[in-house]
Protein backbone atom coordinates (compact mmCIF):
# COMPACT_ATOMS: atom_id res chain seq x y z
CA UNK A 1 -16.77 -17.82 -9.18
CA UNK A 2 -13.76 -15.45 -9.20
CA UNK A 3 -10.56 -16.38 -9.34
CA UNK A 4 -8.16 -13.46 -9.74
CA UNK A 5 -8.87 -9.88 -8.27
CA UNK A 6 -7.62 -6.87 -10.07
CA UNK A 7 -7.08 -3.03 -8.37
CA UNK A 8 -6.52 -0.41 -10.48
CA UNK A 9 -4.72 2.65 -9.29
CA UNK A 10 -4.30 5.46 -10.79
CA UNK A 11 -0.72 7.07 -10.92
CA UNK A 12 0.55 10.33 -12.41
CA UNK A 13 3.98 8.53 -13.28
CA UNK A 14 3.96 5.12 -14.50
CA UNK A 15 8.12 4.86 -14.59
CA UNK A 16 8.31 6.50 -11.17
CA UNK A 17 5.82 4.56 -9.52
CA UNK A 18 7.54 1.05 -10.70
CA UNK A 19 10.72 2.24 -8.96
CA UNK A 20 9.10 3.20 -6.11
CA UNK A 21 7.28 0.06 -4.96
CA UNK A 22 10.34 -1.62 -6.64
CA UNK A 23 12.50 -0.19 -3.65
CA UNK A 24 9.69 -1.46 -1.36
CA UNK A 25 10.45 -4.91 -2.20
CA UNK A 26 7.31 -5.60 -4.62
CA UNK A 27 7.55 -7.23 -8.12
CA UNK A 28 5.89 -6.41 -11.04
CA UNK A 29 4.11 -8.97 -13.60
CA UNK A 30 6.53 -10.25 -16.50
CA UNK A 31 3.48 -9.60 -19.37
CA UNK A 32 3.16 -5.73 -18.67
CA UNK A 33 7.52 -4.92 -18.58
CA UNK A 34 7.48 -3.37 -22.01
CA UNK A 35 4.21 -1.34 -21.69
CA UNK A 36 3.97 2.35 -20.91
CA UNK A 37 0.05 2.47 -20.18
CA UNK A 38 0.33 -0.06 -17.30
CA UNK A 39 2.14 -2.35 -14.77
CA UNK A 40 0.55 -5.49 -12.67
CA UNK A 41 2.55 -5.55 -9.24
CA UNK A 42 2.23 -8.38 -7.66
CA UNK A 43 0.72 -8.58 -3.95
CA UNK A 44 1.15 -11.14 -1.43
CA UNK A 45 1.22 -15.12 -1.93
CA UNK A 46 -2.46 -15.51 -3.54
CA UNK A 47 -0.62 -12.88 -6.01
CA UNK A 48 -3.30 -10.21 -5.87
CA UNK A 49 -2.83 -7.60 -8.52
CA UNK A 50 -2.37 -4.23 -8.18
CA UNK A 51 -2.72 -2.51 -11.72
CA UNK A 52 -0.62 0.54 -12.11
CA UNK A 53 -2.38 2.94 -14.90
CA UNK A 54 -1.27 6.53 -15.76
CA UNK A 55 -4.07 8.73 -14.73
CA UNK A 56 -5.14 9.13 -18.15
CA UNK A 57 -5.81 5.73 -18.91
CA UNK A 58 -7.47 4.97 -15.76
CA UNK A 59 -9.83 7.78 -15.90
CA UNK A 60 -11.10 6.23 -19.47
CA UNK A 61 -11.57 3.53 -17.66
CA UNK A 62 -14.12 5.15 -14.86
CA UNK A 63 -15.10 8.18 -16.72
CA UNK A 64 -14.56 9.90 -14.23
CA UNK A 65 -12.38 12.60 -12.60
CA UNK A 66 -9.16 11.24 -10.45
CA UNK A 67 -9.48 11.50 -6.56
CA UNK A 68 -7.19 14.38 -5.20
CA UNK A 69 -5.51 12.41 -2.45
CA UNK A 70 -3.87 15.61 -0.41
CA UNK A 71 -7.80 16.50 0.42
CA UNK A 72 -9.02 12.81 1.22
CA UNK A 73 -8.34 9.28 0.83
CA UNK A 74 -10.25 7.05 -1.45
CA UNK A 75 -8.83 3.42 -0.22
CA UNK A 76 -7.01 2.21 2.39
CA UNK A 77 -4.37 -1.06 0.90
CA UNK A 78 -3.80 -2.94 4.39
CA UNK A 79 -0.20 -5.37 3.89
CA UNK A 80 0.71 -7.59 6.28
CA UNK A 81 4.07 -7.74 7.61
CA UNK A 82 6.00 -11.22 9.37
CA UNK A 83 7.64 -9.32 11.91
CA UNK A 84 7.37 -5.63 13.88
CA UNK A 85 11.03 -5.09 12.05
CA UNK A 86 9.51 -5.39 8.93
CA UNK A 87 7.12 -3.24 9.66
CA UNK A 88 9.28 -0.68 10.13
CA UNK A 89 11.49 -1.29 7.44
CA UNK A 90 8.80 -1.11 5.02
CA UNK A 91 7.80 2.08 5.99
CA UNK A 92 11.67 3.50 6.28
CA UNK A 93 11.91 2.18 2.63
CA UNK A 94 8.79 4.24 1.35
CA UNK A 95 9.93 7.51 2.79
CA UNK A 96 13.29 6.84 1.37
CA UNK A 97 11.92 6.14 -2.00
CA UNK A 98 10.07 9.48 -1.69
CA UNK A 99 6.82 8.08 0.29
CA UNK A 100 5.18 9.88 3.39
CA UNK A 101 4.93 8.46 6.68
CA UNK A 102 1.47 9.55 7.72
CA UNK A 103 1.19 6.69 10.90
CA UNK A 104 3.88 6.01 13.49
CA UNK A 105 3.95 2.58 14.89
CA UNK A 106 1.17 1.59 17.37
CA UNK A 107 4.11 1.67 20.28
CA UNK A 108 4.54 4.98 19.63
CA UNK A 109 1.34 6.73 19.76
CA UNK A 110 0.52 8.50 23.00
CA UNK A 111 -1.60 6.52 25.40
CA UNK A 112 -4.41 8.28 25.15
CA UNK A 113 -4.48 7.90 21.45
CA UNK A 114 -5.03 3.86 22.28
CA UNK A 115 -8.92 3.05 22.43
CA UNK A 116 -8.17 -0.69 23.54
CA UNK A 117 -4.98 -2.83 24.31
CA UNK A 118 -3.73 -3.78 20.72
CA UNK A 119 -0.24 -5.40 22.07
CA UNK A 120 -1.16 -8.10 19.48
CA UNK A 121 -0.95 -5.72 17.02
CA UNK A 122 1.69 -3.73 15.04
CA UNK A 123 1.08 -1.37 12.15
CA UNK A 124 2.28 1.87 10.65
CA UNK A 125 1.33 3.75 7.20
CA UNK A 126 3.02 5.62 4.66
CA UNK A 127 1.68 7.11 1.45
CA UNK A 128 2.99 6.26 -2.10
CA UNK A 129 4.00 9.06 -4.51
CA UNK A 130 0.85 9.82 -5.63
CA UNK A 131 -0.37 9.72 -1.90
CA UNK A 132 -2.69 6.34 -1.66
CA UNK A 133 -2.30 5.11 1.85
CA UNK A 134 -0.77 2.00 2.72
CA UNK A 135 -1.09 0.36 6.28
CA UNK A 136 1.15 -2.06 7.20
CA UNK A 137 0.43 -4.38 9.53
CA UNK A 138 2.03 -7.36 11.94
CA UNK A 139 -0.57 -9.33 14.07
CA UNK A 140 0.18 -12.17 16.59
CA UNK A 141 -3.09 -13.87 16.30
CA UNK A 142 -1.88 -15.98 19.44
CA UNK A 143 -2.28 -12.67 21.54
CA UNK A 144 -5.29 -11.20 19.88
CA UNK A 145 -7.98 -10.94 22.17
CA UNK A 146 -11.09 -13.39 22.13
CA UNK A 147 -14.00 -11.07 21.05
């Protein structure tokens, strides 16, 4: 059975991209700090990896062309947050580290936007420099709705 999952994402700038998701609070795998053809951030407690590649490398890997994320998105990384503050502040820090905000806060979103009461539920995105899309999301599972 599997025990370790890998994404690869492509990035145009390996150095760049470190510093960004450095900002955001993430850390990066000791065995890759030298390298200039990749960095393993680390995700979460069961320490998924998220394998920065410069585009180059990564399309070698596929052999194929790179997505162009300003005309669609090819994955959606959904974070979870501990609080609706942190929340925020994770998407404050991305914008301020040269990220897009491309989804306000649940709270904020006109009413008619909201297909179902989803008060247990708190999430905003922002894109990373290259523009992958990042949801970040708090959930009180004591609120969520039995289904």
């Amino acid at each position: 059975m599997t025990k370790e999952l890998w994404i690869n994402l492509p990035v145009q700038d390996l150095h760049k991209s470190k510093g960004f998701f450095s900002k955001l609070g993430f850390s990066f795998d000791p065995r890759h700090q030298n390298s200039n053809d990749m960095a393993g951030m680390v995700v979460g407690d069961s320490k998924i990896m998220v394998m920065l590649f410069p585009e180059s490398t990564f399309k070698n890997f596929t052999g194929n062309d790179i997505s162009d994320t300003r005309q669609g998105t090819e994955v959606l990384f959904s974070i979870d947050a501990a609080s609706r503050e942190e929340v925020d502040e994770m998407v404050r820090k991305a914008v301020e580290a040269g990220g897009t905000s491309f989804s306000k806060p649940q709270d904020e979103k006109p009413q008619e936007e909201k297909l179902q009461d989803q008060s247990w539920m708190y999430g905003a995105g922002f894109a990373d420099l290259d523009g992958h899309c990042w949801n970040v999301l708090y959930m009180d599972i004591s609120k969520m709705p039995n289904v």
